[in-house]
PDB file of N, CA and C in Angstrom:
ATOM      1  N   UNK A   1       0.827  -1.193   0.000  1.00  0.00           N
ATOM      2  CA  UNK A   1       0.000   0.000   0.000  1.00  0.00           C
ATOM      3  C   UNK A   1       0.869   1.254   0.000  1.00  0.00           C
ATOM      4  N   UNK A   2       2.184   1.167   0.768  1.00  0.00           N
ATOM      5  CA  UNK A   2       2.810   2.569   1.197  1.00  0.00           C
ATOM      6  C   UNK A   2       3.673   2.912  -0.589  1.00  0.00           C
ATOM      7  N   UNK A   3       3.414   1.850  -1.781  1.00  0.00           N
ATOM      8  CA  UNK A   3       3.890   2.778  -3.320  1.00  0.00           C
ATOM      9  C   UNK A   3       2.307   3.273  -3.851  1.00  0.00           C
ATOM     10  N   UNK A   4       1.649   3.313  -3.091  1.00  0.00           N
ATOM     11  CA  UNK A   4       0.190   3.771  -3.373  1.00  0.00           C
ATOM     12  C   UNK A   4       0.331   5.319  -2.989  1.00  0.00           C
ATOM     13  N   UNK A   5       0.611   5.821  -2.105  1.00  0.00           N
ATOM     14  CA  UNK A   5       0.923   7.080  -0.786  1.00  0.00           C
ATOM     15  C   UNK A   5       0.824   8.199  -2.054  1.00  0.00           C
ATOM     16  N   UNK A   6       2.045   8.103  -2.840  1.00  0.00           N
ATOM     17  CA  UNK A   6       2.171   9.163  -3.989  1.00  0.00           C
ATOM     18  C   UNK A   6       1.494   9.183  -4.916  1.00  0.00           C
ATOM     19  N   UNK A   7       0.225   8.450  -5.276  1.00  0.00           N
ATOM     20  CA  UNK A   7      -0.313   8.755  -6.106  1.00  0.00           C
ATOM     21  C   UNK A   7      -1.653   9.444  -5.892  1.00  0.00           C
ATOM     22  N   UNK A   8      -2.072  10.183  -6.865  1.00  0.00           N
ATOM     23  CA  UNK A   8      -3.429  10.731  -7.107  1.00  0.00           C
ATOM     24  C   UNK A   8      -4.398   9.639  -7.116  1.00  0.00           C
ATOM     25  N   UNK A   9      -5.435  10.041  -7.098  1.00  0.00           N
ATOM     26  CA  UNK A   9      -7.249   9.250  -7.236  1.00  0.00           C
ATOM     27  C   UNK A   9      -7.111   8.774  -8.469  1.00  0.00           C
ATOM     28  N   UNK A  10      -6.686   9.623  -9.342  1.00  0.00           N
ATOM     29  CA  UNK A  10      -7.183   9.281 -10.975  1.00  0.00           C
ATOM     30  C   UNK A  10      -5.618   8.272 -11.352  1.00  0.00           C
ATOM     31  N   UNK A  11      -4.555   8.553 -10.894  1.00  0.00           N
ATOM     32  CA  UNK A  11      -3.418   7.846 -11.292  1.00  0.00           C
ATOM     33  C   UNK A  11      -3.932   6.268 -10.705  1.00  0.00           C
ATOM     34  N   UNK A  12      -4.302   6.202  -9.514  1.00  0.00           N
ATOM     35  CA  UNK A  12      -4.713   4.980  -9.037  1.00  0.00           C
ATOM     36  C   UNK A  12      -5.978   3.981  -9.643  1.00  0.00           C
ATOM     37  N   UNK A  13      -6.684   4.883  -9.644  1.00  0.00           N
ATOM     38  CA  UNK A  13      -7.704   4.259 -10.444  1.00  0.00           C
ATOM     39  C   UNK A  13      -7.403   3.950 -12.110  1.00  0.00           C
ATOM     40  N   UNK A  14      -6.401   4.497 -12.685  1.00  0.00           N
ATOM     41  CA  UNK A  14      -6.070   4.334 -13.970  1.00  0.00           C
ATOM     42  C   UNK A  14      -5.804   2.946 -13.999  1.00  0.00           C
ATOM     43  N   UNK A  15      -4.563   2.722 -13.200  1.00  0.00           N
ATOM     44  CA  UNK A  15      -3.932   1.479 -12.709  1.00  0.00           C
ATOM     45  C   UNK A  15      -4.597   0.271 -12.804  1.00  0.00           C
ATOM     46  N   UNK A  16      -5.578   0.558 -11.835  1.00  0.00           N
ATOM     47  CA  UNK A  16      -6.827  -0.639 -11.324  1.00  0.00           C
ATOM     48  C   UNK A  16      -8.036  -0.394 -11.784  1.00  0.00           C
ATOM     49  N   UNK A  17      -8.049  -0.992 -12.839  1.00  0.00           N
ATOM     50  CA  UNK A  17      -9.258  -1.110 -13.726  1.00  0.00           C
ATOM     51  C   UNK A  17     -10.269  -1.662 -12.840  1.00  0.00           C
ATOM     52  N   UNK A  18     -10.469  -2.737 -12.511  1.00  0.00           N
ATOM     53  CA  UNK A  18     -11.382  -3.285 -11.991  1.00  0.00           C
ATOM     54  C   UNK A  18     -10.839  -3.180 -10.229  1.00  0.00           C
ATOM     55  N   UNK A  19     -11.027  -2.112  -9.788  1.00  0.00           N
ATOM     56  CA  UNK A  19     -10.798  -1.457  -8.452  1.00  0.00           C
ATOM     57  C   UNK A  19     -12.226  -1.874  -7.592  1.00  0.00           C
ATOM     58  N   UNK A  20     -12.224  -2.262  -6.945  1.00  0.00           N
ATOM     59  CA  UNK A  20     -13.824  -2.486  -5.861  1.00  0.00           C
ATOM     60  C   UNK A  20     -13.399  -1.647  -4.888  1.00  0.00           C
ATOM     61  N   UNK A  21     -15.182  -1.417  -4.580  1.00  0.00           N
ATOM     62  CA  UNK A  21     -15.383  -0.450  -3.437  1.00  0.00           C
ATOM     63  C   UNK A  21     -14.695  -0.151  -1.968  1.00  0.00           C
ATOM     64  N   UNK A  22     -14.454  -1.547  -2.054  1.00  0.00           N
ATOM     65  CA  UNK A  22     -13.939  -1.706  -0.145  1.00  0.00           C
ATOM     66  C   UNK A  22     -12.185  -1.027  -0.336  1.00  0.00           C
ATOM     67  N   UNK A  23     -11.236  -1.382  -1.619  1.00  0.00           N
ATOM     68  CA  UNK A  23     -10.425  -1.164  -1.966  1.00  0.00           C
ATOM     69  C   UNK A  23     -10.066   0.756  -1.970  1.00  0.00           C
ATOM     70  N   UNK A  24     -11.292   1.316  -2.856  1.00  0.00           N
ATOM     71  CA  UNK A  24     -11.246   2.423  -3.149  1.00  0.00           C
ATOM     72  C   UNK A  24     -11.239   3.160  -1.623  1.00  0.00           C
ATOM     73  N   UNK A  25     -12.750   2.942  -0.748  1.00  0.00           N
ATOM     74  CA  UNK A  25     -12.213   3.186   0.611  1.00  0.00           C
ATOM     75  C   UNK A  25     -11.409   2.856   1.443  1.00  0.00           C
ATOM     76  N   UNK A  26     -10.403   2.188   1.590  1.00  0.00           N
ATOM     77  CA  UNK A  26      -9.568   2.397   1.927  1.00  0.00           C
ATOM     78  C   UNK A  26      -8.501   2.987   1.616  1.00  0.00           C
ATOM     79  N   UNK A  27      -8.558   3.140   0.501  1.00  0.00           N
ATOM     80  CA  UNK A  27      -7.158   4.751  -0.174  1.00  0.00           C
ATOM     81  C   UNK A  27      -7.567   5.532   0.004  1.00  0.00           C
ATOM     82  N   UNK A  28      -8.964   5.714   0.570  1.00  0.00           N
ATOM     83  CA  UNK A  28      -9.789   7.328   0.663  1.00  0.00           C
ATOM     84  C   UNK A  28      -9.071   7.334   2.031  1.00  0.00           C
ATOM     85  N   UNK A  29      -9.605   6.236   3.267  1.00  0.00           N
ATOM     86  CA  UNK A  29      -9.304   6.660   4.347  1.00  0.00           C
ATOM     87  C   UNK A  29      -7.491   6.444   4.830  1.00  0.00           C
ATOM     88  N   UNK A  30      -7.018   6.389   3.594  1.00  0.00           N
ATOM     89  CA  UNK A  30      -5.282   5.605   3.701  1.00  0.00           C
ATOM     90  C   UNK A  30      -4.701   7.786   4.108  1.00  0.00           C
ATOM     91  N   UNK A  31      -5.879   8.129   2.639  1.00  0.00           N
ATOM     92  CA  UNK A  31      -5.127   9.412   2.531  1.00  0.00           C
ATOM     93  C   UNK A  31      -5.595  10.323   3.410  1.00  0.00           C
ATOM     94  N   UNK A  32      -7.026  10.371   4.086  1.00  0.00           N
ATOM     95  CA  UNK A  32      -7.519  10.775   5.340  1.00  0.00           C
ATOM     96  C   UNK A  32      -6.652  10.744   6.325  1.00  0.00           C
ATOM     97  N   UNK A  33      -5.802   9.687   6.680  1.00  0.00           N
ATOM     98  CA  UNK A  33      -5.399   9.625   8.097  1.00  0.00           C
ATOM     99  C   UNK A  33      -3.666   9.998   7.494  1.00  0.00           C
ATOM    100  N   UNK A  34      -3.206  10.220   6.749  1.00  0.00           N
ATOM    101  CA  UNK A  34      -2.531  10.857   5.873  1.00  0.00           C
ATOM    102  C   UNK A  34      -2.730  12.541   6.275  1.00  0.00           C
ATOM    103  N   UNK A  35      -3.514  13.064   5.802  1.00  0.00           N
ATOM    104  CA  UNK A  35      -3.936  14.409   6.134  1.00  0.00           C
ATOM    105  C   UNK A  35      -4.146  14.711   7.544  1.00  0.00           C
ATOM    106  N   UNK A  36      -5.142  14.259   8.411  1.00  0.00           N
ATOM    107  CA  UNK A  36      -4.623  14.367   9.829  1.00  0.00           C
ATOM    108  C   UNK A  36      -3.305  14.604  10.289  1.00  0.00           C
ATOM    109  N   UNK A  37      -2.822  13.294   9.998  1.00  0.00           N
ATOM    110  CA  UNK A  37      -1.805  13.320  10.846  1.00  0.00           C
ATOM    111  C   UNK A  37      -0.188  14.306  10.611  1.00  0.00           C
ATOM    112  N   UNK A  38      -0.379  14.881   9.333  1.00  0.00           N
ATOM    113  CA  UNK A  38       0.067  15.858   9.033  1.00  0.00           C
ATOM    114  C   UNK A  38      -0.594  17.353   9.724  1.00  0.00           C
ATOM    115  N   UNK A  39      -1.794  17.159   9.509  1.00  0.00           N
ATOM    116  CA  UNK A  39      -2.256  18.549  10.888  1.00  0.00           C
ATOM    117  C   UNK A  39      -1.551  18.317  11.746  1.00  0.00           C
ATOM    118  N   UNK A  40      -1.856  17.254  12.483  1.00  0.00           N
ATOM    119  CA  UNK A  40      -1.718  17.375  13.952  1.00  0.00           C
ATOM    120  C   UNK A  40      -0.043  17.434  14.682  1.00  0.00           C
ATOM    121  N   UNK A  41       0.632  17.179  13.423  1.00  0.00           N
ATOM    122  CA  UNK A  41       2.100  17.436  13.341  1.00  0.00           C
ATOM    123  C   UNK A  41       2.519  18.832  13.788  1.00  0.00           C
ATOM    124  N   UNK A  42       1.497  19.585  12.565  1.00  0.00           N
ATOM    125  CA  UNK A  42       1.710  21.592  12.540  1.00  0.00           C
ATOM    126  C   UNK A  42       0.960  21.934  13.734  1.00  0.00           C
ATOM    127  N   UNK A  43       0.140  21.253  14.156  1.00  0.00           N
ATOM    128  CA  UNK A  43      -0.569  21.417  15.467  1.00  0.00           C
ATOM    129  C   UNK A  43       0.606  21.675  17.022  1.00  0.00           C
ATOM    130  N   UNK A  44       0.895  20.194  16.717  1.00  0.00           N
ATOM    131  CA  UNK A  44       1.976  20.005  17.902  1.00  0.00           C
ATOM    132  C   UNK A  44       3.406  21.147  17.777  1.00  0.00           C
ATOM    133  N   UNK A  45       3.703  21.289  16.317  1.00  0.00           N
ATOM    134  CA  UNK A  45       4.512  22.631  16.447  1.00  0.00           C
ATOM    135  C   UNK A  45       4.406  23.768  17.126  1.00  0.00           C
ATOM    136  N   UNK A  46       3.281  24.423  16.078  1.00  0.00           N
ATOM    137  CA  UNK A  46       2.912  25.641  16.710  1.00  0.00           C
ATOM    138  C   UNK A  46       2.832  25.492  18.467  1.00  0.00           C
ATOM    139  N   UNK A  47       2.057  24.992  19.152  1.00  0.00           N
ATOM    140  CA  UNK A  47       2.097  24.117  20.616  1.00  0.00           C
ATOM    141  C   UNK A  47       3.553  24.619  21.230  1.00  0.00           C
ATOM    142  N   UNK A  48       4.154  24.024  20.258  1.00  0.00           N
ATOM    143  CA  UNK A  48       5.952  23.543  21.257  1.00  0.00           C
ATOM    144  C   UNK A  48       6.458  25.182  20.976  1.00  0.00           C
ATOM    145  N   UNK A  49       6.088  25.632  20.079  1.00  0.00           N
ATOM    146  CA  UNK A  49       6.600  27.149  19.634  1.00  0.00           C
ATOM    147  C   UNK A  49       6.282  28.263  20.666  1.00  0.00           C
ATOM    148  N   UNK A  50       4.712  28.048  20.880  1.00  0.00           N
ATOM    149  CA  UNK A  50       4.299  28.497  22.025  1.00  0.00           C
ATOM    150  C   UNK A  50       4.877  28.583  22.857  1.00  0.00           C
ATOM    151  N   UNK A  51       5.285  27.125  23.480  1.00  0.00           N
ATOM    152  CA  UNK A  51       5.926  27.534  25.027  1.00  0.00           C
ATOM    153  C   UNK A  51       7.223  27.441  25.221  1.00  0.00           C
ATOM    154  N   UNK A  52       7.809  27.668  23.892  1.00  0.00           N
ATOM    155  CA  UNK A  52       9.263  28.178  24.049  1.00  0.00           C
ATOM    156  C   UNK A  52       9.392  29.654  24.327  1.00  0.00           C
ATOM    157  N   UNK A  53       8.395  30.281  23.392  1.00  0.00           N
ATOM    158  CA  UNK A  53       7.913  32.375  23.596  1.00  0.00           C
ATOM    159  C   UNK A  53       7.843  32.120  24.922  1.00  0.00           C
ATOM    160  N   UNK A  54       7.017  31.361  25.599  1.00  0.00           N
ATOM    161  CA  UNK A  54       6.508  31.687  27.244  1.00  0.00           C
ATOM    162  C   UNK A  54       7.669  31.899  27.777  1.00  0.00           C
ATOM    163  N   UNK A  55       8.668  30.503  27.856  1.00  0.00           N
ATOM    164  CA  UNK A  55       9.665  30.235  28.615  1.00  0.00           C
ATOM    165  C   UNK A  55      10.310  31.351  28.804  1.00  0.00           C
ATOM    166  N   UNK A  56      11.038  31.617  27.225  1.00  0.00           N
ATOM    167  CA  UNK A  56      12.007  32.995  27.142  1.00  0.00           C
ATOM    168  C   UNK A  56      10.891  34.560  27.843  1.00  0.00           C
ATOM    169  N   UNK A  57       9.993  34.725  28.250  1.00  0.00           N
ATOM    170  CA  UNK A  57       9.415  35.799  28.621  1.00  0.00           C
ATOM    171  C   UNK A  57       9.176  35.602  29.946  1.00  0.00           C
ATOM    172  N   UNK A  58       9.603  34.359  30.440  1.00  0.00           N
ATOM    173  CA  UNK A  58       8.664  33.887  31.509  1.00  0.00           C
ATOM    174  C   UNK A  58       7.581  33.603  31.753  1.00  0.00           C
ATOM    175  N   UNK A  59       6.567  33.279  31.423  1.00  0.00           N
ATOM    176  CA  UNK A  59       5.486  33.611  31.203  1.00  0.00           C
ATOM    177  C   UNK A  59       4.972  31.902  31.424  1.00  0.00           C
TER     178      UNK A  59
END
């Protein structure tokens, strides 16, 4: 699955002609939890960025 990661919807589906449903959702939710977990990455940054400003101000 992880030489799947780089491709587009339409590159994948080109591929797999006869692609079934259960298949397709799961590259939907492959790239869903893909996207999360890239938020929650910039999430946890900004976070740690935060309380480095505090530290240096005291705060």
């Amino acid at each position: 699955m992880s030489e799947r990661l780089g491709m587009s919807r339409k590159q994948f589906l080109a591929e797999h002609n006869s692609v079934d449903i259960m298949e397709l959702m799961a590259y939907d939710r492959l790239k869903d939890d893909e996207y999360h977990n890239e938020l929650k990455s910039e999430m946890q940054t900004e976070e740690d960025r935060m309380k480095q400003i505090r530290a240096l101000f005291g705060g």
